[in-house]
Protein backbone atom coordinates (compact mmCIF):
# COMPACT_ATOMS: atom_id res chain seq x y z
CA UNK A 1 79.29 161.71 43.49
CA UNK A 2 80.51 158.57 42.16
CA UNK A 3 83.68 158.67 44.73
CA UNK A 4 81.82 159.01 47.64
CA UNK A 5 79.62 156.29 46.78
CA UNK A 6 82.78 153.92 46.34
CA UNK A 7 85.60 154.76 48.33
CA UNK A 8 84.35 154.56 51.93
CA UNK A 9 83.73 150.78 51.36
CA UNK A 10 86.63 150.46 48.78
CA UNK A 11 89.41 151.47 50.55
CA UNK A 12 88.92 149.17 53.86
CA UNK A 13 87.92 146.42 51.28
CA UNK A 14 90.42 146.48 48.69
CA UNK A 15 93.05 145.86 51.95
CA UNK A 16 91.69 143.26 52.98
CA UNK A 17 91.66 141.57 49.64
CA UNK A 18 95.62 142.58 49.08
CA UNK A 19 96.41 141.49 53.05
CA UNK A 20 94.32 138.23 52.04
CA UNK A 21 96.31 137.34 48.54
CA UNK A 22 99.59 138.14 50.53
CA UNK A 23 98.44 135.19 52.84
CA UNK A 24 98.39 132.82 49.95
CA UNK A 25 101.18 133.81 48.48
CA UNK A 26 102.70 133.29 51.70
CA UNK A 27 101.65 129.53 52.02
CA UNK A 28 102.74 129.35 48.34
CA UNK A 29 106.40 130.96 49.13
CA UNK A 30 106.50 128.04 52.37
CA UNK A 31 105.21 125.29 50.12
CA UNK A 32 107.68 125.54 46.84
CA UNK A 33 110.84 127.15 49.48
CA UNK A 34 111.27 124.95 52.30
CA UNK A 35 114.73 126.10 53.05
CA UNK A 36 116.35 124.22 55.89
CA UNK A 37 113.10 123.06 57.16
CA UNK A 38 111.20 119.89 55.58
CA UNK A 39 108.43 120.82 53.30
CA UNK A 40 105.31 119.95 55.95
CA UNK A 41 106.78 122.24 58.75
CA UNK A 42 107.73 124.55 56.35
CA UNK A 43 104.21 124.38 54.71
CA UNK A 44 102.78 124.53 58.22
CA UNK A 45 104.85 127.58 59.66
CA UNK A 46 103.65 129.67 56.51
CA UNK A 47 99.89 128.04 56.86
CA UNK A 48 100.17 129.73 60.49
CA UNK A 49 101.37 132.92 59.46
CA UNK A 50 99.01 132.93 56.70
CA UNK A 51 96.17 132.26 58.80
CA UNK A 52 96.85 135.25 61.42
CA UNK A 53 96.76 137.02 58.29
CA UNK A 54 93.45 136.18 57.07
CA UNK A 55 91.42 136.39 60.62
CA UNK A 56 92.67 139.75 60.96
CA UNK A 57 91.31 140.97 57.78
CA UNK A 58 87.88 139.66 58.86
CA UNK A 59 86.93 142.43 61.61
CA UNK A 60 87.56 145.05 58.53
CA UNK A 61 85.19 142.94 56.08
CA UNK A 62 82.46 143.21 58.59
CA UNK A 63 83.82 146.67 59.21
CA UNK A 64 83.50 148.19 55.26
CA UNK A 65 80.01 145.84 54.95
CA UNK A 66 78.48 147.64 57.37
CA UNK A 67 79.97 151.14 55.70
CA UNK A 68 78.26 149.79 52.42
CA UNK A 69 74.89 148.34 53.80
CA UNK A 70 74.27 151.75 55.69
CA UNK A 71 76.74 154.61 55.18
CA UNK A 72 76.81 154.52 51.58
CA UNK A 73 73.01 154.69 50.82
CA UNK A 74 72.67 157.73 52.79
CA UNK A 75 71.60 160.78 51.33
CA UNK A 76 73.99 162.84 52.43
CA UNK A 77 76.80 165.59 51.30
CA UNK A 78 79.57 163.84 49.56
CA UNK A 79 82.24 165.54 52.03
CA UNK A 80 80.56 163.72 55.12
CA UNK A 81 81.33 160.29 53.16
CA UNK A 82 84.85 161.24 52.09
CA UNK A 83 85.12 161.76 55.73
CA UNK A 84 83.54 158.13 56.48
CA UNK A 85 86.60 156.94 53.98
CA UNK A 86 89.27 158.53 55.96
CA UNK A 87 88.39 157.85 59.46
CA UNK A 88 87.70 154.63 58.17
């Protein structure tokens, strides 16, 4: 019971939040390693690529707070929310 009540919102949500630390490690990995580049177009190359990053992660944040706000409450069997966490 517990599962079912967790991992149709978790697993869309815990992405998100790795996808979203990968972004900022990504500015961070620009910022401190320029290479060839000087550090404010390096910083701003990474800043662009971390940005994609983060705005798509947003349309699955809406995506698993809608799974928790109405899929999770239901009184349902288990299965049909295991379900909800794979399609998902």
């Amino acid at each position: 019971m517990f599962w079912s009540l967790i991992l149709p919102h978790g697993i869309p949500e815990l992405f998100c939040i790795f996808v979203c630390g990968a972004a900022g490690l990504t500015t961070a990995k620009h910022m401190i390693f320029p290479g060839l580049h000087s550090r404010r177009k390096s910083f701003s190359a990474g800043g662009k690529k971390s940005l994609m990053m983060f705005l798509g992660t947003i349309p699955i944040f809406i995506l698993a707070g809608l799974t928790e706000g109405y899929i999770t409450p239901l009184p349902v069997e288990p299965a049909y929310k295991y379900a909800a966490a794979l399609c998902g």
